[in-house]
PDB file of N, CA and C in Angstrom:
ATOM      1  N   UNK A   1     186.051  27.229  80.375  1.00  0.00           N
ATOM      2  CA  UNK A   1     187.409  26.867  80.733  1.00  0.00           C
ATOM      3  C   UNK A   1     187.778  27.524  82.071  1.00  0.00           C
ATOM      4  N   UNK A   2     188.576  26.647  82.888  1.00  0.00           N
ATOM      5  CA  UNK A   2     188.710  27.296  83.810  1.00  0.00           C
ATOM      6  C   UNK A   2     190.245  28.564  84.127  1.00  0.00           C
ATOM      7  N   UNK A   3     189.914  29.009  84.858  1.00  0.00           N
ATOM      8  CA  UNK A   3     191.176  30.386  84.513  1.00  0.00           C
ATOM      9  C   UNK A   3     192.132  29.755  85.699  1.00  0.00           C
ATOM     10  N   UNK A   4     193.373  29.979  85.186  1.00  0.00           N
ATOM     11  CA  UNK A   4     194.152  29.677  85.964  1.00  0.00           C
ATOM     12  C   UNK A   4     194.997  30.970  86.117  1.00  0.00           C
ATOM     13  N   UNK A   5     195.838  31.151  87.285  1.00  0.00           N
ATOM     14  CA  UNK A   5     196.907  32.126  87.543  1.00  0.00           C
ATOM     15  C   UNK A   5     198.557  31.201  87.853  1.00  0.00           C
ATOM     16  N   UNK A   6     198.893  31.598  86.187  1.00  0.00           N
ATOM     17  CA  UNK A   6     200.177  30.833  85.918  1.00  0.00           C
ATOM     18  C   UNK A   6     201.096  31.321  87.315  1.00  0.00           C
ATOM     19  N   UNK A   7     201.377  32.677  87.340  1.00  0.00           N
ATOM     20  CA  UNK A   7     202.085  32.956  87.991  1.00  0.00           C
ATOM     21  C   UNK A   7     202.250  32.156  89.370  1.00  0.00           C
ATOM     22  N   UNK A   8     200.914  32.245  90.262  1.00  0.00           N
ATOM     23  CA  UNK A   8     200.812  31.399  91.247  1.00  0.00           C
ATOM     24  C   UNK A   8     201.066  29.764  91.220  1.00  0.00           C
ATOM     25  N   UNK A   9     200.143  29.348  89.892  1.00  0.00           N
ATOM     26  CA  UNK A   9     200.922  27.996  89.839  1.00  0.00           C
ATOM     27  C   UNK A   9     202.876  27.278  89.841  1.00  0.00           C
ATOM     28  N   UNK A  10     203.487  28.382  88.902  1.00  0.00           N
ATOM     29  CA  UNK A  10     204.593  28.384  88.999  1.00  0.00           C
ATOM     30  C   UNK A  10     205.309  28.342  90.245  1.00  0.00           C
ATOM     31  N   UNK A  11     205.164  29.152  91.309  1.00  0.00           N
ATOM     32  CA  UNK A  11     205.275  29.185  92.869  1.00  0.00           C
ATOM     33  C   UNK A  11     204.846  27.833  93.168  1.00  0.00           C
ATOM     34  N   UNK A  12     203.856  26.917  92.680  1.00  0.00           N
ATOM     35  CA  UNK A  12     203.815  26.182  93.876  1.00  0.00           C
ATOM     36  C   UNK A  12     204.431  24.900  93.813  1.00  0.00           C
ATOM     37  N   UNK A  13     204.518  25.266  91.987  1.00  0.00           N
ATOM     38  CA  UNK A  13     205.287  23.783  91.432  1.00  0.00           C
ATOM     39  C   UNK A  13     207.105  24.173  92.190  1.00  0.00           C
ATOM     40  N   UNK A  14     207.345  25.554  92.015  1.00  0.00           N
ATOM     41  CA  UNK A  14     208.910  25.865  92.660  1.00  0.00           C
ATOM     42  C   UNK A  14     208.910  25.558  94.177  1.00  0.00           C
ATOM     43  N   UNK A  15     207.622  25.404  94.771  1.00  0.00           N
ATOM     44  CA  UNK A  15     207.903  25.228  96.247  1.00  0.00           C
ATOM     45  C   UNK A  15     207.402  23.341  96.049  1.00  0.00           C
ATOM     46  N   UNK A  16     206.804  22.641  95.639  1.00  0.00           N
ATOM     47  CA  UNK A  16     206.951  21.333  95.505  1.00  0.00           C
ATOM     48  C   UNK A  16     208.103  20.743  95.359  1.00  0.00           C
ATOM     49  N   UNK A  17     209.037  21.115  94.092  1.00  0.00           N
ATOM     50  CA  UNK A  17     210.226  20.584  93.958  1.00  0.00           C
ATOM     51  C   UNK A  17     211.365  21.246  94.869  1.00  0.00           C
ATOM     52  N   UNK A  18     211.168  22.372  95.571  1.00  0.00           N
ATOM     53  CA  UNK A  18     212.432  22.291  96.528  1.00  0.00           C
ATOM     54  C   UNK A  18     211.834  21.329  97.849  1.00  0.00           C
ATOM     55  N   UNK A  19     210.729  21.116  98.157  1.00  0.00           N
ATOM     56  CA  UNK A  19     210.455  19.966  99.187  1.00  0.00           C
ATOM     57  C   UNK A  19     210.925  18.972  98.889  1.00  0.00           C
ATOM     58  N   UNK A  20     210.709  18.575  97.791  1.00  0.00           N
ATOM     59  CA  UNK A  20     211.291  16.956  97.201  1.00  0.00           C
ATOM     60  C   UNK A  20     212.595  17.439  97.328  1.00  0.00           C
ATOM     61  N   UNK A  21     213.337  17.872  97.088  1.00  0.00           N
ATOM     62  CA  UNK A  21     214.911  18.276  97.099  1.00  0.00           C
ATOM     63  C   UNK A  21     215.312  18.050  98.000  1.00  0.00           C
ATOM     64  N   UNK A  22     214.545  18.637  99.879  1.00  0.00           N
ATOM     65  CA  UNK A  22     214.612  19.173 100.793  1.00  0.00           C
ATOM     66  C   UNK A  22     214.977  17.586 101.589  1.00  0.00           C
ATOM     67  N   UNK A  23     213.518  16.553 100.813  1.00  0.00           N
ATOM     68  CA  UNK A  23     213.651  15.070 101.848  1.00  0.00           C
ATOM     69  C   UNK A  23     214.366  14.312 101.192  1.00  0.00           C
ATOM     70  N   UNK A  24     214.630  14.425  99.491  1.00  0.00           N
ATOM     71  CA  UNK A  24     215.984  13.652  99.292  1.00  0.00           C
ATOM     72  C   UNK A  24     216.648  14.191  99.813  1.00  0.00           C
ATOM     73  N   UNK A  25     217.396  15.145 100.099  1.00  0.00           N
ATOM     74  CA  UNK A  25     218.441  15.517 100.857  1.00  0.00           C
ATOM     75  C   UNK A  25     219.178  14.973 102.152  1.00  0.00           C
ATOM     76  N   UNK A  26     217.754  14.332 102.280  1.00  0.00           N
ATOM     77  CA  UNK A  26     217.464  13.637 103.832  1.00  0.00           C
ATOM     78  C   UNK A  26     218.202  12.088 103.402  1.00  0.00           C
ATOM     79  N   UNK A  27     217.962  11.931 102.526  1.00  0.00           N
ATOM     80  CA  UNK A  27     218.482  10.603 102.296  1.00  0.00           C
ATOM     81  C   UNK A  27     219.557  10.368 101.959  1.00  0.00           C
ATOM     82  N   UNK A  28     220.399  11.459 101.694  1.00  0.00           N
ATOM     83  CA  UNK A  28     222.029  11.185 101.407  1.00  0.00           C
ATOM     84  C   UNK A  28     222.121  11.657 100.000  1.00  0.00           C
ATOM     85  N   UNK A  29     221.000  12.756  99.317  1.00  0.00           N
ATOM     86  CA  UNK A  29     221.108  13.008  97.867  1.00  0.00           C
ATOM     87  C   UNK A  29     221.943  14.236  97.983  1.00  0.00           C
ATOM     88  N   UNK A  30     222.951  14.789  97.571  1.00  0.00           N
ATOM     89  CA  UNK A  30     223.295  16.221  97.182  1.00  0.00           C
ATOM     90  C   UNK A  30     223.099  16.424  96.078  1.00  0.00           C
ATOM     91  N   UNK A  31     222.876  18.074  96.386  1.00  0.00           N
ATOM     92  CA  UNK A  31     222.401  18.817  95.226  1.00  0.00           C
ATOM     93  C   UNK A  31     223.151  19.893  95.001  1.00  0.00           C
ATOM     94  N   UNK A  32     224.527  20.044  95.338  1.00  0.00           N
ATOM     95  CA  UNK A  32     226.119  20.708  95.086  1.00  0.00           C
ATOM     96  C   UNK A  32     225.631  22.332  95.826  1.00  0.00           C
ATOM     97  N   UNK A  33     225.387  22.180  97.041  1.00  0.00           N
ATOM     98  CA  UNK A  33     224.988  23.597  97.592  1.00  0.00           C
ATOM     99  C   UNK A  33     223.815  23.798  97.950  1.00  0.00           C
ATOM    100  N   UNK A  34     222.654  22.901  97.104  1.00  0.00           N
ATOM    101  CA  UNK A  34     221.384  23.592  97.845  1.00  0.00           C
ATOM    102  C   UNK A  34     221.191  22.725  98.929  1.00  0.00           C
ATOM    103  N   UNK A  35     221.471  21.861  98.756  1.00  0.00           N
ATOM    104  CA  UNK A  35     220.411  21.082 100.279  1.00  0.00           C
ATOM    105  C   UNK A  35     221.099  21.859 101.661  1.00  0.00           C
ATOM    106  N   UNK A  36     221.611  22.950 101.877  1.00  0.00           N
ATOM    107  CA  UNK A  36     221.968  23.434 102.924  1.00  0.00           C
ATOM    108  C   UNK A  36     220.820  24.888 103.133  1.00  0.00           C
ATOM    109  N   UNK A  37     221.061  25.126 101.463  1.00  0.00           N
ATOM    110  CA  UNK A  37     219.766  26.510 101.394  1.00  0.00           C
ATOM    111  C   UNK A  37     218.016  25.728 101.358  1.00  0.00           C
ATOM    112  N   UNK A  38     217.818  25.437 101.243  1.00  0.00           N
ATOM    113  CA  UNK A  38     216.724  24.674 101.058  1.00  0.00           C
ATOM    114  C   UNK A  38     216.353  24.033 102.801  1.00  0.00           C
ATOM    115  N   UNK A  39     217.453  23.700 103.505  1.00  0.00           N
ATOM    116  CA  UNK A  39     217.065  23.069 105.014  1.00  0.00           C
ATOM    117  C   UNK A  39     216.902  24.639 105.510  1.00  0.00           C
ATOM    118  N   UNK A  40     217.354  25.123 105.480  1.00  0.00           N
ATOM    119  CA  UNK A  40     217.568  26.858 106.361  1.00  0.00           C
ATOM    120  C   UNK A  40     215.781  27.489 105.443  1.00  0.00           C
ATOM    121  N   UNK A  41     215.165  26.865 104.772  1.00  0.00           N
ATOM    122  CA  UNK A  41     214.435  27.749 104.092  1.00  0.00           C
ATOM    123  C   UNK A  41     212.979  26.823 103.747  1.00  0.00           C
ATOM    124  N   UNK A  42     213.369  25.532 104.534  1.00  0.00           N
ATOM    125  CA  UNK A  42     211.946  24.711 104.048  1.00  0.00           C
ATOM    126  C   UNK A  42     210.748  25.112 104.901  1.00  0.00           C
ATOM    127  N   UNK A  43     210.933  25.411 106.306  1.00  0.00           N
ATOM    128  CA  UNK A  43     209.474  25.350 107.152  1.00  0.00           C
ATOM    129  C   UNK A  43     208.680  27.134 106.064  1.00  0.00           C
ATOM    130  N   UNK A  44     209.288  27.926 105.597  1.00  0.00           N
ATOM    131  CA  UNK A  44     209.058  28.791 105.265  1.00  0.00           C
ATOM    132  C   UNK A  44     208.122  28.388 103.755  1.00  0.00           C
ATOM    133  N   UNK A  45     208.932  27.528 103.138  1.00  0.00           N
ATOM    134  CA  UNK A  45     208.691  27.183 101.743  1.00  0.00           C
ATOM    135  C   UNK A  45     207.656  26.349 101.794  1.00  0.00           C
ATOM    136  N   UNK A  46     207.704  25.388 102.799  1.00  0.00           N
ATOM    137  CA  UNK A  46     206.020  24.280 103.187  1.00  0.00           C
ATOM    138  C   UNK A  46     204.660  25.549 103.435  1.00  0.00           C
ATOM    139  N   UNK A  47     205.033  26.695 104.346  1.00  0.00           N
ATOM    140  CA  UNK A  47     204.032  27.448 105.016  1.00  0.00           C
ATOM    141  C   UNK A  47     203.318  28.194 103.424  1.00  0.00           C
ATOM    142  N   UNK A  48     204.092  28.403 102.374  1.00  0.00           N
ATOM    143  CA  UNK A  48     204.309  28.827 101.597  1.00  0.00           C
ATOM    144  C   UNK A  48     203.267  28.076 100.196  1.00  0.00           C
ATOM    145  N   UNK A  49     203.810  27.218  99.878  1.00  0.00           N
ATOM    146  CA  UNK A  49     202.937  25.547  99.417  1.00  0.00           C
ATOM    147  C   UNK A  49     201.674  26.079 100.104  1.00  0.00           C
ATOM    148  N   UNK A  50     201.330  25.304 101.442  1.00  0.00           N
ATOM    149  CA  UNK A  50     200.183  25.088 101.467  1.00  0.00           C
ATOM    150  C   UNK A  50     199.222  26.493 101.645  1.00  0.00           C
ATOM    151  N   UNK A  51     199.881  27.599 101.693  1.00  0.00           N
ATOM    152  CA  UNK A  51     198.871  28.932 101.530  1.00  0.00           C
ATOM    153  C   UNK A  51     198.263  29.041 100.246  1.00  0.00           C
ATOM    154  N   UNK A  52     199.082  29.027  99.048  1.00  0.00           N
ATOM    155  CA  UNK A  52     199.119  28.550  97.970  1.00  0.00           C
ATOM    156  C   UNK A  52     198.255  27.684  97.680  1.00  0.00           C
ATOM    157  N   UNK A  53     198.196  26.673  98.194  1.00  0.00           N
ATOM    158  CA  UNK A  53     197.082  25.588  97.670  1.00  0.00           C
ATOM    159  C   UNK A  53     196.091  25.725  97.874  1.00  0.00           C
ATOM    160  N   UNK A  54     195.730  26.203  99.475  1.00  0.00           N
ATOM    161  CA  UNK A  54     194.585  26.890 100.031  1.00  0.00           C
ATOM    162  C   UNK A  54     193.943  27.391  98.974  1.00  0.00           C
ATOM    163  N   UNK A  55     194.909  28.792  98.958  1.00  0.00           N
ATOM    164  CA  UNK A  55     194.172  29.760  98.094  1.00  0.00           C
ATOM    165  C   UNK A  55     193.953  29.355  96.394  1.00  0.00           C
ATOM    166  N   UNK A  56     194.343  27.977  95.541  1.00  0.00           N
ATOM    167  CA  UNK A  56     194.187  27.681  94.628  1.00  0.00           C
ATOM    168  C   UNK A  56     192.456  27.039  94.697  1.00  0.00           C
ATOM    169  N   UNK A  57     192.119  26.226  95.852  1.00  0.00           N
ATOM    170  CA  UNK A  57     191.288  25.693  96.209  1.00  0.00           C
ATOM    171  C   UNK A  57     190.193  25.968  96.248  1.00  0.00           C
ATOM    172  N   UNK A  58     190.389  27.798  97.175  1.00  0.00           N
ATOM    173  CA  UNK A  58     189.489  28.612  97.299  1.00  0.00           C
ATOM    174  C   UNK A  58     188.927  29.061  95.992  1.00  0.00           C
ATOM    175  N   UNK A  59     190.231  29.787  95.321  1.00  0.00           N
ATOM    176  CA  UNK A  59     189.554  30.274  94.118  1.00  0.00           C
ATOM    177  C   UNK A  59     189.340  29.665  93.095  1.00  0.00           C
ATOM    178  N   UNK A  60     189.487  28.434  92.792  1.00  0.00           N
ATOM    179  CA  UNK A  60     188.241  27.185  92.070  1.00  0.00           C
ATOM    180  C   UNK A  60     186.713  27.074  92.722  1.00  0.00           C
ATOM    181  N   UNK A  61     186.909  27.574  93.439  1.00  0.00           N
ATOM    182  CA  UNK A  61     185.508  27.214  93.956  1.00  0.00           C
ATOM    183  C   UNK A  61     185.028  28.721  94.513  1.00  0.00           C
ATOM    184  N   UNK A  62     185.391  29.298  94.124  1.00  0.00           N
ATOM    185  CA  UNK A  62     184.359  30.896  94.865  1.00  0.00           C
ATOM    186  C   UNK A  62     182.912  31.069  94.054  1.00  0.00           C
ATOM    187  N   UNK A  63     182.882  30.165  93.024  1.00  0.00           N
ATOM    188  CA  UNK A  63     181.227  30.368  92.394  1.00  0.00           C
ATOM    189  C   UNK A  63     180.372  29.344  93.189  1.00  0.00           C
ATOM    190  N   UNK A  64     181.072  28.499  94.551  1.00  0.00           N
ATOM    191  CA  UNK A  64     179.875  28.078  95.308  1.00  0.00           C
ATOM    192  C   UNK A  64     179.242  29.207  95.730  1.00  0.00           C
ATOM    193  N   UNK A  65     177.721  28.843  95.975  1.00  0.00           N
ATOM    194  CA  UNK A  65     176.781  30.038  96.192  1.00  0.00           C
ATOM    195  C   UNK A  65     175.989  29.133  97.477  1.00  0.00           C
ATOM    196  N   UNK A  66     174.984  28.189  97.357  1.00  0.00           N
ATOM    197  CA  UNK A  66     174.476  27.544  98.289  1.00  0.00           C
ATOM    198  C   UNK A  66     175.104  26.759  99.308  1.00  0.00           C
ATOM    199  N   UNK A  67     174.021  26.766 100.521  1.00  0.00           N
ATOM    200  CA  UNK A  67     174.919  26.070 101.350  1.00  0.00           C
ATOM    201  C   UNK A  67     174.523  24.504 101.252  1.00  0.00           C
ATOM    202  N   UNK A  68     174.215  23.854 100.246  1.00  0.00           N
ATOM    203  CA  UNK A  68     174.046  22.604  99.890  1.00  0.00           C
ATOM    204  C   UNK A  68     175.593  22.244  98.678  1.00  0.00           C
ATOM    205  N   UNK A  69     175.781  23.381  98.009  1.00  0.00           N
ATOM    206  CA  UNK A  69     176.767  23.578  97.075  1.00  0.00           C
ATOM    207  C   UNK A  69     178.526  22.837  97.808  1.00  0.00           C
ATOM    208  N   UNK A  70     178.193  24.025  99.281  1.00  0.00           N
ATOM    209  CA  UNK A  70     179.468  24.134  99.887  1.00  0.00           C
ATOM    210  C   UNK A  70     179.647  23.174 100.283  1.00  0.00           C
ATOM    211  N   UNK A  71     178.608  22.129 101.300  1.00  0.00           N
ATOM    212  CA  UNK A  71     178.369  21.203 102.223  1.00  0.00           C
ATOM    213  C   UNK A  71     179.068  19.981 101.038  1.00  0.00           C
ATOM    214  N   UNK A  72     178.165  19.909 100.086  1.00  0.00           N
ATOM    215  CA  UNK A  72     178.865  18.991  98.867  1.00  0.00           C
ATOM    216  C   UNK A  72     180.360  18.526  98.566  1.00  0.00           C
ATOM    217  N   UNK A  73     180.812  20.059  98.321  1.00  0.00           N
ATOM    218  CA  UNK A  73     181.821  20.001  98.205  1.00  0.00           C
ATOM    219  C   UNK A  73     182.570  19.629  99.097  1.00  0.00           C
ATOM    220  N   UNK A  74     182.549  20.148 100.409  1.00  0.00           N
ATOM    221  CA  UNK A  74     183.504  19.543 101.555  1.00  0.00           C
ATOM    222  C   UNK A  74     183.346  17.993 101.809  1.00  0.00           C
ATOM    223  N   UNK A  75     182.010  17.277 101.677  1.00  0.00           N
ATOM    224  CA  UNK A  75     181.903  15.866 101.699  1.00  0.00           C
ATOM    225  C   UNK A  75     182.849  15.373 100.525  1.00  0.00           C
ATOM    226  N   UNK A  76     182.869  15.411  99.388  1.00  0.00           N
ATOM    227  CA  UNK A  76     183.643  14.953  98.373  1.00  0.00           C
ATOM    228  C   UNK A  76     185.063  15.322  98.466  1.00  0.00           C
ATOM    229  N   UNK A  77     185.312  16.456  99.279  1.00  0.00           N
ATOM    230  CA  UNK A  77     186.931  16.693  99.498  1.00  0.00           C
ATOM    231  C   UNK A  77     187.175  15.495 100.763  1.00  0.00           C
ATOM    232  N   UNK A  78     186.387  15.446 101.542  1.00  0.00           N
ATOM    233  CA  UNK A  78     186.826  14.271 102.786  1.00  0.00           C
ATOM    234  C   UNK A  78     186.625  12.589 102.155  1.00  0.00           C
ATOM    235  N   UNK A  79     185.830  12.618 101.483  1.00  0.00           N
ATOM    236  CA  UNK A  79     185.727  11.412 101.044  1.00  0.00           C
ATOM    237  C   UNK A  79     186.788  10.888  99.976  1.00  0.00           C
ATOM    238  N   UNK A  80     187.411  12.409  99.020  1.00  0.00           N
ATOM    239  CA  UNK A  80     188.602  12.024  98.622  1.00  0.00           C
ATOM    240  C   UNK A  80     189.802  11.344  99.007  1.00  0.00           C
ATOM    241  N   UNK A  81     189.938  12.890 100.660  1.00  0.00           N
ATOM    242  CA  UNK A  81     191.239  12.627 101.021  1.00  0.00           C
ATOM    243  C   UNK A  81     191.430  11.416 102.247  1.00  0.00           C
ATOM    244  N   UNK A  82     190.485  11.425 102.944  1.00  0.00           N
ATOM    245  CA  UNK A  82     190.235  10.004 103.954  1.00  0.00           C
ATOM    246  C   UNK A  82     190.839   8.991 103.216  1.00  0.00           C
ATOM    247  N   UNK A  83     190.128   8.227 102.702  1.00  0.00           N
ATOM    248  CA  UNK A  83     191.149   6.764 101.871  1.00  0.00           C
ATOM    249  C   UNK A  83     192.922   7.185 101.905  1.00  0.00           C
ATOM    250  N   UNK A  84     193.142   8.123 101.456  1.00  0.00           N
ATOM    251  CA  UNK A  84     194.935   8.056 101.381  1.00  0.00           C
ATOM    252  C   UNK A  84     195.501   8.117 102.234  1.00  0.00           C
ATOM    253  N   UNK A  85     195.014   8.938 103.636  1.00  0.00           N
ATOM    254  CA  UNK A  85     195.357   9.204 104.892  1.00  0.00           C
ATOM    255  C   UNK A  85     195.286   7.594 105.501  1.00  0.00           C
ATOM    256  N   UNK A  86     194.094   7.033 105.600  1.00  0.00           N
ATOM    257  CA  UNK A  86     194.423   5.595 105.929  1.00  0.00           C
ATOM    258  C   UNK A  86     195.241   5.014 105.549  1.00  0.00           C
ATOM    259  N   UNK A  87     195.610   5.117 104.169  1.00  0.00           N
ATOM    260  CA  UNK A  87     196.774   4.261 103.933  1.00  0.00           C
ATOM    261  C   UNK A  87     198.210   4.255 104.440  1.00  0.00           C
ATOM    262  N   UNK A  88     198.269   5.945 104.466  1.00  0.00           N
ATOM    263  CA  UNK A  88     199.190   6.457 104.518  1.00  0.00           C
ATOM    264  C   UNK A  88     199.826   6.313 105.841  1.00  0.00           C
ATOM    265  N   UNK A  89     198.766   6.356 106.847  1.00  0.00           N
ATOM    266  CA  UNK A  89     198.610   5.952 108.208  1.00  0.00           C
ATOM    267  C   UNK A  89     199.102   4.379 108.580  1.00  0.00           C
ATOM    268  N   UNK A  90     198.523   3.505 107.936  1.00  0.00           N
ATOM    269  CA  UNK A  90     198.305   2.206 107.939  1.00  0.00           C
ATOM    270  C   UNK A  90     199.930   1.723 107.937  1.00  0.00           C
ATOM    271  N   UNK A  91     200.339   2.244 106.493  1.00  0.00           N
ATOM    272  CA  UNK A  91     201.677   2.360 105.678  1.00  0.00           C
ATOM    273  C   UNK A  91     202.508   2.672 107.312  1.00  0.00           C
ATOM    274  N   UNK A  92     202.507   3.442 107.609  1.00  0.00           N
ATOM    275  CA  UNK A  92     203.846   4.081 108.146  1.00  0.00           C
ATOM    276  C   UNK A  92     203.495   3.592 109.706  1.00  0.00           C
ATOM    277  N   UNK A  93     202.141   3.346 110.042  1.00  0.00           N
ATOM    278  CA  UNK A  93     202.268   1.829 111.556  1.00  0.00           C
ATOM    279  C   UNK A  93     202.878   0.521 110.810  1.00  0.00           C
ATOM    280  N   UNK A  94     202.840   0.346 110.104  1.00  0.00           N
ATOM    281  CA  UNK A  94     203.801  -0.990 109.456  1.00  0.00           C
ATOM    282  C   UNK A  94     205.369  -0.927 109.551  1.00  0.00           C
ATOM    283  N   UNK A  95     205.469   0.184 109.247  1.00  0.00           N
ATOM    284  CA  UNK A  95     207.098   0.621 109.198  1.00  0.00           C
ATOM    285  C   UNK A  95     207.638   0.669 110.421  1.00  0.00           C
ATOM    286  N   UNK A  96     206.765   1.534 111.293  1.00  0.00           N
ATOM    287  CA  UNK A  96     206.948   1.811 112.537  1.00  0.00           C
ATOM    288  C   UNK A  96     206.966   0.389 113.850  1.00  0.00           C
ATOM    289  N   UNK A  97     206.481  -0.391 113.186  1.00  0.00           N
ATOM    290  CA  UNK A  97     206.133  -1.590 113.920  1.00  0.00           C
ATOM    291  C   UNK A  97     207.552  -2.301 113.138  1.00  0.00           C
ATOM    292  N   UNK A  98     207.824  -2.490 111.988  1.00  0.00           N
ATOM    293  CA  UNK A  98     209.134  -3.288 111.298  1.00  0.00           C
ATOM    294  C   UNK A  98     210.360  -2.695 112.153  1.00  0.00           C
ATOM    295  N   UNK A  99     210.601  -1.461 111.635  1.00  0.00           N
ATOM    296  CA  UNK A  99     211.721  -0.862 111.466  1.00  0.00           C
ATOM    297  C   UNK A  99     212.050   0.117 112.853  1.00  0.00           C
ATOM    298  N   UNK A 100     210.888   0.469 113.998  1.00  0.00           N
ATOM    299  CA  UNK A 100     211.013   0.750 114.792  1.00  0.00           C
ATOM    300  C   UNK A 100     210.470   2.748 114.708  1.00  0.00           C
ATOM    301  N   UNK A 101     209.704   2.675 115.720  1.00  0.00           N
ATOM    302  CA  UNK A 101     209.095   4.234 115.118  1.00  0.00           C
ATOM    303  C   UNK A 101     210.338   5.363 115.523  1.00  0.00           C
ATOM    304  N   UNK A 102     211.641   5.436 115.282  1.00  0.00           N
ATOM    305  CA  UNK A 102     212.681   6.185 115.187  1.00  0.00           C
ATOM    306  C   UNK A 102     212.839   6.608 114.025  1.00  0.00           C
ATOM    307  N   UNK A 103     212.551   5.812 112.976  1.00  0.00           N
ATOM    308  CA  UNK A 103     213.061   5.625 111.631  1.00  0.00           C
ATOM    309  C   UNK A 103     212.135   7.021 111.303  1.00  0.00           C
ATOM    310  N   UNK A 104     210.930   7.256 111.831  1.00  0.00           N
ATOM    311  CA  UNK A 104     210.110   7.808 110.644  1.00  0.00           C
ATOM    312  C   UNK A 104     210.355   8.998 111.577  1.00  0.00           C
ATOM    313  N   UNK A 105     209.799   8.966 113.183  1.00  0.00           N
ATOM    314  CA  UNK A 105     210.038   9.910 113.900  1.00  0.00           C
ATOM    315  C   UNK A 105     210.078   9.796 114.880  1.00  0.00           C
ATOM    316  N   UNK A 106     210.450  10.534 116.146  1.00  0.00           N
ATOM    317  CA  UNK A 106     211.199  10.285 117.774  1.00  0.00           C
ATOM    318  C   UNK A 106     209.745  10.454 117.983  1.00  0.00           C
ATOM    319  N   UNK A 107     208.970  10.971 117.729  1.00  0.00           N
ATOM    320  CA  UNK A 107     207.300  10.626 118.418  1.00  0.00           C
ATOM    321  C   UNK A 107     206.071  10.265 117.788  1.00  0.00           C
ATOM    322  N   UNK A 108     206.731   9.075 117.137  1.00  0.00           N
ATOM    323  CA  UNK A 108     205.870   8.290 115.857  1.00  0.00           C
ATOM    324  C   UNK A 108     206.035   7.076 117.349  1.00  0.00           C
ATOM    325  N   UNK A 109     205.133   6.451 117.306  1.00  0.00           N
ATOM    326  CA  UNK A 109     205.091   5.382 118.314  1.00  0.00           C
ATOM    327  C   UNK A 109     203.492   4.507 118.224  1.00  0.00           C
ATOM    328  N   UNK A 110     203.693   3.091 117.335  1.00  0.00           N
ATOM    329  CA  UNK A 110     202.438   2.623 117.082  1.00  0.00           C
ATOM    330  C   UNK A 110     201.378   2.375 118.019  1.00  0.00           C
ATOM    331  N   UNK A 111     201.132   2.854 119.224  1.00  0.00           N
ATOM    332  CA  UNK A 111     199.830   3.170 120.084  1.00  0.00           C
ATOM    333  C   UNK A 111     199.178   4.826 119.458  1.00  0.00           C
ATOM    334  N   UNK A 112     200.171   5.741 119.272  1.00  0.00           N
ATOM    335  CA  UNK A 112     198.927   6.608 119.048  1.00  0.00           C
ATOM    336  C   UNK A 112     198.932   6.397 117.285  1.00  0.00           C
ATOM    337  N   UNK A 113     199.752   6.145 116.952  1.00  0.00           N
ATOM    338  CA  UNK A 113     199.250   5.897 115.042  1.00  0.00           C
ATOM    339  C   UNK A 113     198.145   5.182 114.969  1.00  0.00           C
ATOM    340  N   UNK A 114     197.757   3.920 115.146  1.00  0.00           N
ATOM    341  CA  UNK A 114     196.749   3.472 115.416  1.00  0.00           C
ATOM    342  C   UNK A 114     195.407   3.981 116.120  1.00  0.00           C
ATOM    343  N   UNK A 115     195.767   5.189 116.927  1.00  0.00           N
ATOM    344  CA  UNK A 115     194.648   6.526 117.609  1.00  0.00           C
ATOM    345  C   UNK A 115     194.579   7.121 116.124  1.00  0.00           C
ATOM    346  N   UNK A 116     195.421   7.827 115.631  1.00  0.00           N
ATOM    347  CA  UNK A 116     194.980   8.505 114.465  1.00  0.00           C
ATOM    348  C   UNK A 116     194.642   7.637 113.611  1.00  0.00           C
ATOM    349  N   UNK A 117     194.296   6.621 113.174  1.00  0.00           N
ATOM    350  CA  UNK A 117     193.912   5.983 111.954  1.00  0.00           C
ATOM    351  C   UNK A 117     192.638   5.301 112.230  1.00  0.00           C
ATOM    352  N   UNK A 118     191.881   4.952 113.477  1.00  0.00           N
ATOM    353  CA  UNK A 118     190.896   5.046 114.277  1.00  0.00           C
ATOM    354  C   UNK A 118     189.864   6.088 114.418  1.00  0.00           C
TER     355      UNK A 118
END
């Protein structure tokens, strides 16, 4: 079985849901006081998340030993995450091309989205 460290997990599920909080917020959701603490406190709380995940990542995997082990593993993490990034990419040059690349961001602009998804 694998060991988990609740404590750390708890942190990352508390820093997931104040992100989600953070971009509904963005959309016109209130949350009676926080979405003001939560904007003053997200780049901290993202840096936060993904150290966290890092280090969840890492320590699932510290019984790699070979460097055929490691190599493995990093192919199957890219081969995971590639497909969603395309989409995700794909997804938001669509939007950006509909709705105008303001919507998503002031330097979202479908010549280089199409560089990154390339």
């Amino acid at each position: 079985m694998k060991k988990r460290l609740i404590g750390i997990d708890v942190i990352r599920i508390l820093c997931a849901i104040l992100i989600l909080f953070f971009h509904l917020g963005g959309r016109g959701i209130e949350f009676k006081g926080w979405n003001e603490w939560i904007g003053n406190q997200v780049e901290f709380i993202m840096i936060l998340f993904f150290m966290i995940s890092g280090f969840c990542l890492s320590f699932s995997k510290r019984n790699l030993s070979g460097k055929n082990e490691i190599l493995d593993f990093y192919k199957r993490r890219i081969l995971k995450l590639l497909p969603l990034y395309w989409v995700i990419e794909i997804y938001l040059l669509i939007i950006s091309i509909y709705y105008g690349s303001e919507w998503i961001n002031e330097n979202a602009n479908p010549p280089a989205m199409l560089g990154r998804i390339v």
